[in-house]
C-alpha atoms as a PDB file:
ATOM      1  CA  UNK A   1     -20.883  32.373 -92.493  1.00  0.00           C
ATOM      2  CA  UNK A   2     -23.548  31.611 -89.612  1.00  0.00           C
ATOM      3  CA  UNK A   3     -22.793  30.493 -86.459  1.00  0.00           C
ATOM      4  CA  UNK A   4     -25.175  28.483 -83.880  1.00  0.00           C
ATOM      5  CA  UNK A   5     -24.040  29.229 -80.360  1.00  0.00           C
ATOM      6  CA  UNK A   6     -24.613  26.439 -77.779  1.00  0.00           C
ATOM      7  CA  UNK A   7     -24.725  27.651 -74.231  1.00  0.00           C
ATOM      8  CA  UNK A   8     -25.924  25.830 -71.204  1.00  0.00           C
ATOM      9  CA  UNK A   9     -27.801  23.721 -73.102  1.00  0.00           C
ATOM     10  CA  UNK A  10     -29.660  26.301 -75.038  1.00  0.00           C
ATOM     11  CA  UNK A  11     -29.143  26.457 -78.677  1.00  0.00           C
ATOM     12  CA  UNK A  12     -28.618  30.313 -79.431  1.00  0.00           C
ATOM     13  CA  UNK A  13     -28.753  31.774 -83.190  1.00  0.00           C
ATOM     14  CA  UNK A  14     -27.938  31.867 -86.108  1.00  0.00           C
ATOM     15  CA  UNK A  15     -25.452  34.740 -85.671  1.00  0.00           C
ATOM     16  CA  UNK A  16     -22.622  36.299 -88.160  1.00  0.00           C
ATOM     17  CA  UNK A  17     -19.255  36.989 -86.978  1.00  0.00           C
ATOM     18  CA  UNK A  18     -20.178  40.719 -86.009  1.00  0.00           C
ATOM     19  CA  UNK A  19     -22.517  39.462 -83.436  1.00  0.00           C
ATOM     20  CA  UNK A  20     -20.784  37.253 -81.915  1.00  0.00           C
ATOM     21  CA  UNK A  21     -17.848  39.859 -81.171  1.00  0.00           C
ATOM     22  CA  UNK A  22     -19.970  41.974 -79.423  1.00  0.00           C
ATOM     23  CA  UNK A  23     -22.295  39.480 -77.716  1.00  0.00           C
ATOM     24  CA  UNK A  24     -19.175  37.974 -76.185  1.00  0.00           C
ATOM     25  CA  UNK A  25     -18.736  34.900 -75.736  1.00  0.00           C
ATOM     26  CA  UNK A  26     -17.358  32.526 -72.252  1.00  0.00           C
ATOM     27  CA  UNK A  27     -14.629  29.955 -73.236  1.00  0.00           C
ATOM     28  CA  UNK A  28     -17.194  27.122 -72.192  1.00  0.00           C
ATOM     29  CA  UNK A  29     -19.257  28.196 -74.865  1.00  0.00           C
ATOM     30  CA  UNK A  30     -19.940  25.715 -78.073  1.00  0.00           C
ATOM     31  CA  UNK A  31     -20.195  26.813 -81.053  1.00  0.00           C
ATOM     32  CA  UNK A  32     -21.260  25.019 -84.936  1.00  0.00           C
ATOM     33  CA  UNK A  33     -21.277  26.300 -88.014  1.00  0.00           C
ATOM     34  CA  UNK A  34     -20.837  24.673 -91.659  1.00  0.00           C
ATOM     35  CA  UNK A  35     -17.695  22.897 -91.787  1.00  0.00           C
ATOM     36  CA  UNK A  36     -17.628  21.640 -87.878  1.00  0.00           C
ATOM     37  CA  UNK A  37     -18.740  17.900 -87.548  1.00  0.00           C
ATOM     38  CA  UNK A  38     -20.073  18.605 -84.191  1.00  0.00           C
ATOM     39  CA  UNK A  39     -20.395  21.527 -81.277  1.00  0.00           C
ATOM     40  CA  UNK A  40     -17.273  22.733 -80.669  1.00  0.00           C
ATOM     41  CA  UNK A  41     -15.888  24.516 -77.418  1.00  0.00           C
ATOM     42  CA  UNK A  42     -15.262  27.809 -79.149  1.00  0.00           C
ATOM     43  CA  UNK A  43     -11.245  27.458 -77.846  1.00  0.00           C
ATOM     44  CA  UNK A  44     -10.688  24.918 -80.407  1.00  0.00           C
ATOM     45  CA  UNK A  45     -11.853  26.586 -83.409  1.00  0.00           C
ATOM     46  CA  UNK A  46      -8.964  28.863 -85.100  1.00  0.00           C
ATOM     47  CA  UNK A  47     -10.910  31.080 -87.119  1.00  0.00           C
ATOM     48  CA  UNK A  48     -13.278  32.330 -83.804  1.00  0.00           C
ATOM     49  CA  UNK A  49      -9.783  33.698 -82.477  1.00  0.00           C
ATOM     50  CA  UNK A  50     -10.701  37.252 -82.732  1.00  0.00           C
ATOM     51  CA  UNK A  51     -14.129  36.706 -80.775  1.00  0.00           C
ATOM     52  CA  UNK A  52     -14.162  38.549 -77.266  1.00  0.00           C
ATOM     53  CA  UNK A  53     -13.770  35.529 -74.143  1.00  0.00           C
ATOM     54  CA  UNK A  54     -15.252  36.186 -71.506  1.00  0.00           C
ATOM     55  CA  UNK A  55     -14.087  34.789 -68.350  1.00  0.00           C
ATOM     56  CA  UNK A  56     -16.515  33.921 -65.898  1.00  0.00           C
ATOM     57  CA  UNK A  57     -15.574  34.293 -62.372  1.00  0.00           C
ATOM     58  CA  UNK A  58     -16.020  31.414 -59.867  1.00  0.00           C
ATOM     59  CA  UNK A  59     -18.402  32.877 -56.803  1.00  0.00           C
ATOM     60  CA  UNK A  60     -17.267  32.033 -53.593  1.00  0.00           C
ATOM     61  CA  UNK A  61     -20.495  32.122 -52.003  1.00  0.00           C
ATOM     62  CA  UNK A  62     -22.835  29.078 -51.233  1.00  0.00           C
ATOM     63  CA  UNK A  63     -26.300  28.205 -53.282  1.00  0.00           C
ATOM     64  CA  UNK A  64     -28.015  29.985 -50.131  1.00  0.00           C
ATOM     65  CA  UNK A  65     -26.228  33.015 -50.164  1.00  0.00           C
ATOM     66  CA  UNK A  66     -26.661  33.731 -53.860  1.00  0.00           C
ATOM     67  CA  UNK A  67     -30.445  32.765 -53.960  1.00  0.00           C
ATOM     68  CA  UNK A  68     -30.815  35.569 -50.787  1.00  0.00           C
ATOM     69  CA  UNK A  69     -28.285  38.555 -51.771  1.00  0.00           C
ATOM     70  CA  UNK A  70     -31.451  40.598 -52.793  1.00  0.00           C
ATOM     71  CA  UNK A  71     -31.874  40.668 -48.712  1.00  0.00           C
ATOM     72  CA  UNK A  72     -28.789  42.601 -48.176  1.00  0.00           C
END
């Protein structure tokens, strides 16, 4: 099966199921393949179960301090 991964905006793909498990994938990832009526967040769709999350981590920092933390 091929997969089309949807992330930020930015259509990704196609991929198998082999590349998706070790590309990782973040749970606010979408994902479509044949059989989906539409992009679906990749937590919804039971046969993606064994794909790796990724959890993203929130960064406490502000805009400023993440565009100048090559300074430090």
């Amino acid at each position: 099966m091929v997969y089309l991964l949807k992330k930020n905006k930015i259509i990704n793909g196609p991929y198998n199921i082999e590349t998706l498990k070790q590309r990782g994938i973040k749970s606010t990832d979408m994902v479509w393949c044949k059989g989906l009526v539409d992009w679906t967040p990749i937590s919804q769709v039971d046969f993606l179960v064994d794909v790796p999350v990724i959890h993203s981590r929130k960064s406490n920092k502000t805009i400023i301090e993440r565009v100048f933390s090559f300074l430090k």
